[in-house]
C-alpha atoms as a PDB file:
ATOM      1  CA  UNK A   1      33.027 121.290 114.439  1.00  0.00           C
ATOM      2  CA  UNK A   2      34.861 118.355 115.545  1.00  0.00           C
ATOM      3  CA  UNK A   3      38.256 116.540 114.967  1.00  0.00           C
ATOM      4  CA  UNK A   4      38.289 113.067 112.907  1.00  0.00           C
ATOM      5  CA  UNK A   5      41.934 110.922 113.394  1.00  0.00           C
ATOM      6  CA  UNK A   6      41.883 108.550 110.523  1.00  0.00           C
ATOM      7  CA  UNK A   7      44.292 105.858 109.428  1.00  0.00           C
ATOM      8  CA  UNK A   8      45.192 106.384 105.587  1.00  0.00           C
ATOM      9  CA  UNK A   9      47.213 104.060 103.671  1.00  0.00           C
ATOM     10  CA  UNK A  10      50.056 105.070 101.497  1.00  0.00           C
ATOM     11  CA  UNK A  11      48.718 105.247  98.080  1.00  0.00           C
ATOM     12  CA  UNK A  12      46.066 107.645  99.004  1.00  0.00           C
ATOM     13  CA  UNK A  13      47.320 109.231 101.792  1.00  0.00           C
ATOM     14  CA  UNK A  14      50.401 110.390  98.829  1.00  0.00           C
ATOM     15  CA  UNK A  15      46.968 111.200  96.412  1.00  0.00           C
ATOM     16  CA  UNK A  16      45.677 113.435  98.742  1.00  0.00           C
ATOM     17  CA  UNK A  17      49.287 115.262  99.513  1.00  0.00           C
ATOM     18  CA  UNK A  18      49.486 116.209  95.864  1.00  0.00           C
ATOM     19  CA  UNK A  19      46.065 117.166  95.289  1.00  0.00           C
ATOM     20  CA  UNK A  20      44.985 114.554  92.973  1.00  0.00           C
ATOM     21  CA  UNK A  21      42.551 113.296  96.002  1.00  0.00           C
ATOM     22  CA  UNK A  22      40.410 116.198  97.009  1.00  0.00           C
ATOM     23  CA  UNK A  23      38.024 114.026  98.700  1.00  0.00           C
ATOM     24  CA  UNK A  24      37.889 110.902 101.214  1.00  0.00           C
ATOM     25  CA  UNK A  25      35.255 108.265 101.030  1.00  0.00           C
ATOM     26  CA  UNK A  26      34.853 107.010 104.712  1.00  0.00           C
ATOM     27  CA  UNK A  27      32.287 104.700 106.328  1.00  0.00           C
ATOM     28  CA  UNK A  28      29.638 106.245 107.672  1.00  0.00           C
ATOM     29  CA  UNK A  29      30.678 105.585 111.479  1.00  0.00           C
ATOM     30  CA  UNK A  30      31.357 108.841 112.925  1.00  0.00           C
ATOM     31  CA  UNK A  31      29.289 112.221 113.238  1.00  0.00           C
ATOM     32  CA  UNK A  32      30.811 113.961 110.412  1.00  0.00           C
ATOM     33  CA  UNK A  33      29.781 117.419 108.956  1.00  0.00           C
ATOM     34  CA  UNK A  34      30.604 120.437 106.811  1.00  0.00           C
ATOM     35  CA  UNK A  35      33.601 122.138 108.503  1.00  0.00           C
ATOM     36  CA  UNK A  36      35.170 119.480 110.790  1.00  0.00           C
ATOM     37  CA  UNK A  37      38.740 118.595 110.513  1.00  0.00           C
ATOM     38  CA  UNK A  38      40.425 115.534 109.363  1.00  0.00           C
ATOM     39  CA  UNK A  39      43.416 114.208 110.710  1.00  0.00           C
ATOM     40  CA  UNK A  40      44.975 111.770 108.103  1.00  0.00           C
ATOM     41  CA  UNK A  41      47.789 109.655 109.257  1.00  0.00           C
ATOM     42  CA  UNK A  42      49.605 107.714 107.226  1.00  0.00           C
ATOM     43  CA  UNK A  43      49.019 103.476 107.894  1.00  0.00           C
ATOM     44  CA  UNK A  44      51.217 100.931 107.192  1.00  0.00           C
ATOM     45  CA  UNK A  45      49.122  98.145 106.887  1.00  0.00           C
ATOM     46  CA  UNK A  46      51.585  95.286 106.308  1.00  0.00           C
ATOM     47  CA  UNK A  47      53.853  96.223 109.018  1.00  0.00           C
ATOM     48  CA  UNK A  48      50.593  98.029 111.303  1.00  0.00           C
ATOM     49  CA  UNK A  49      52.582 101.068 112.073  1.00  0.00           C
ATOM     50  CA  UNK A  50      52.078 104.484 111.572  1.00  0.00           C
ATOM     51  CA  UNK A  51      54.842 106.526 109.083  1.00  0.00           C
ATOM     52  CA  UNK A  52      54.222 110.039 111.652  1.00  0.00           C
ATOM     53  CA  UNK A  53      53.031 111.731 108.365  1.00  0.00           C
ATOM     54  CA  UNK A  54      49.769 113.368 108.615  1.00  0.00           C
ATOM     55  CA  UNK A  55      48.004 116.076 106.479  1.00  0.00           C
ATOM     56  CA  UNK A  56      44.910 118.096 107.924  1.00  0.00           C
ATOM     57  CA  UNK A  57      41.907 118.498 105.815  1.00  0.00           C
ATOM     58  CA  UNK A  58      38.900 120.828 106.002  1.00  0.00           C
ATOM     59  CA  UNK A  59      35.751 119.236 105.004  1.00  0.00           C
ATOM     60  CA  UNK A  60      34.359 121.626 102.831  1.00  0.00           C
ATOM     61  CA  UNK A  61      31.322 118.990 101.514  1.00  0.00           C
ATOM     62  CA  UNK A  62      29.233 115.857 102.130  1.00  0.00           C
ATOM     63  CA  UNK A  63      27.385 113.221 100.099  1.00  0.00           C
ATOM     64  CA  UNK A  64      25.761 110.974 102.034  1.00  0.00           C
ATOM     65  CA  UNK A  65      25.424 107.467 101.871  1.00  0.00           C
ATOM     66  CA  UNK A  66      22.064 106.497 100.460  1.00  0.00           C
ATOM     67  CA  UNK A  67      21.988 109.409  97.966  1.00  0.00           C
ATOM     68  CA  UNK A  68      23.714 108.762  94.166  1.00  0.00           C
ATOM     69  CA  UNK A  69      23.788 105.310  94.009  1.00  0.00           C
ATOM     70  CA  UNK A  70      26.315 105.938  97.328  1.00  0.00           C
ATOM     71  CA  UNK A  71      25.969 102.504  99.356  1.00  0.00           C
ATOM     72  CA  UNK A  72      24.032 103.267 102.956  1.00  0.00           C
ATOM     73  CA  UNK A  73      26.953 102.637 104.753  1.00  0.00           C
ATOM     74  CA  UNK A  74      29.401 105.228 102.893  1.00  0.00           C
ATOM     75  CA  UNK A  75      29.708 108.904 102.520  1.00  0.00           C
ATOM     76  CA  UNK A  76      31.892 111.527 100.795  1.00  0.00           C
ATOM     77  CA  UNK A  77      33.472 114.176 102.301  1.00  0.00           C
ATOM     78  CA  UNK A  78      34.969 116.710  99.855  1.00  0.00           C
ATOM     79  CA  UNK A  79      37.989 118.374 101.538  1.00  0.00           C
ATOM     80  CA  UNK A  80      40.502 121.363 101.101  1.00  0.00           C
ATOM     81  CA  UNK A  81      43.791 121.402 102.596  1.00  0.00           C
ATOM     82  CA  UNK A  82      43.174 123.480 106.705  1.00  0.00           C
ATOM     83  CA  UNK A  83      46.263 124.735 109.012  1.00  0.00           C
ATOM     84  CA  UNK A  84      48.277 123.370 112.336  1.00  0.00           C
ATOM     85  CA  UNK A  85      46.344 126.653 113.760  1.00  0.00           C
ATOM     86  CA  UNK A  86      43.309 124.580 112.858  1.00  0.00           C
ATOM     87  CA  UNK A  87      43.883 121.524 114.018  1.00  0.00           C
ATOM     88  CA  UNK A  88      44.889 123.233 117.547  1.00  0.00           C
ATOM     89  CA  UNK A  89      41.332 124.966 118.455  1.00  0.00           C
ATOM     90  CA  UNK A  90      39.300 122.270 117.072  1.00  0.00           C
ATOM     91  CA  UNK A  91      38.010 119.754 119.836  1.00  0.00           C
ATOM     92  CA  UNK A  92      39.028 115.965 119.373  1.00  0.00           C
ATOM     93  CA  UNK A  93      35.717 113.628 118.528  1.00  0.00           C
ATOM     94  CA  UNK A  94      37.456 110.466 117.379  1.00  0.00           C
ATOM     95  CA  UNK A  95      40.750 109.084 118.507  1.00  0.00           C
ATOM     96  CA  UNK A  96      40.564 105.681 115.960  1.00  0.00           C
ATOM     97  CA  UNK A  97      43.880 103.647 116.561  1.00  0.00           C
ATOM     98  CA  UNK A  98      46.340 106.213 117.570  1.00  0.00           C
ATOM     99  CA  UNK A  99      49.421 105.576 119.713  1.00  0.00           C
END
């Protein structure tokens, strides 16, 4: 199991905070898997700054890209909501824009 930091803008990153958003749909760029951990930040893009929200996600499923009519390049990752304790013993795989 790994750790995924991702950027998430606003209006999603609020979607997936209430529940509405159960899922992410993510470019196929990293190594991801059933049971690693998502790290979503919240991204202001006009202003390139992070909020220091963040809300930890479980991936609990995958559809990948290639499969559904699901471009190549794309994948699914079903998600349910995963604890600080979590994100502490899981082991970092992608640091993407973080400072």
């Amino acid at each position: 199991m790994k750790t995924h930091h991702l950027k998430t803008w606003p209006e999603p990153f609020e979607a997936v905070l209430s529940g509405a958003k159960p899922y992410e749909i993510r470019r196929s760029d990293r190594d991801y898997a059933v049971g690693d951990l998502l790290v979503l930040s919240e991204w202001l893009p006009a202003s390139c700054q992070y909020t220091g929200r963040r809300a930890l996600r479980r991936v609990t499923y995958m559809t990948a890209g290639g499969k559904w009519g699901l471009p190549a390049d794309l994948c699914v990752l079903g998600m349910t909501v995963a604890s600080e304790d979590e994100a502490g013993s899981a082991p970092v795989a992608t640091m993407v824009g973080l400072t």
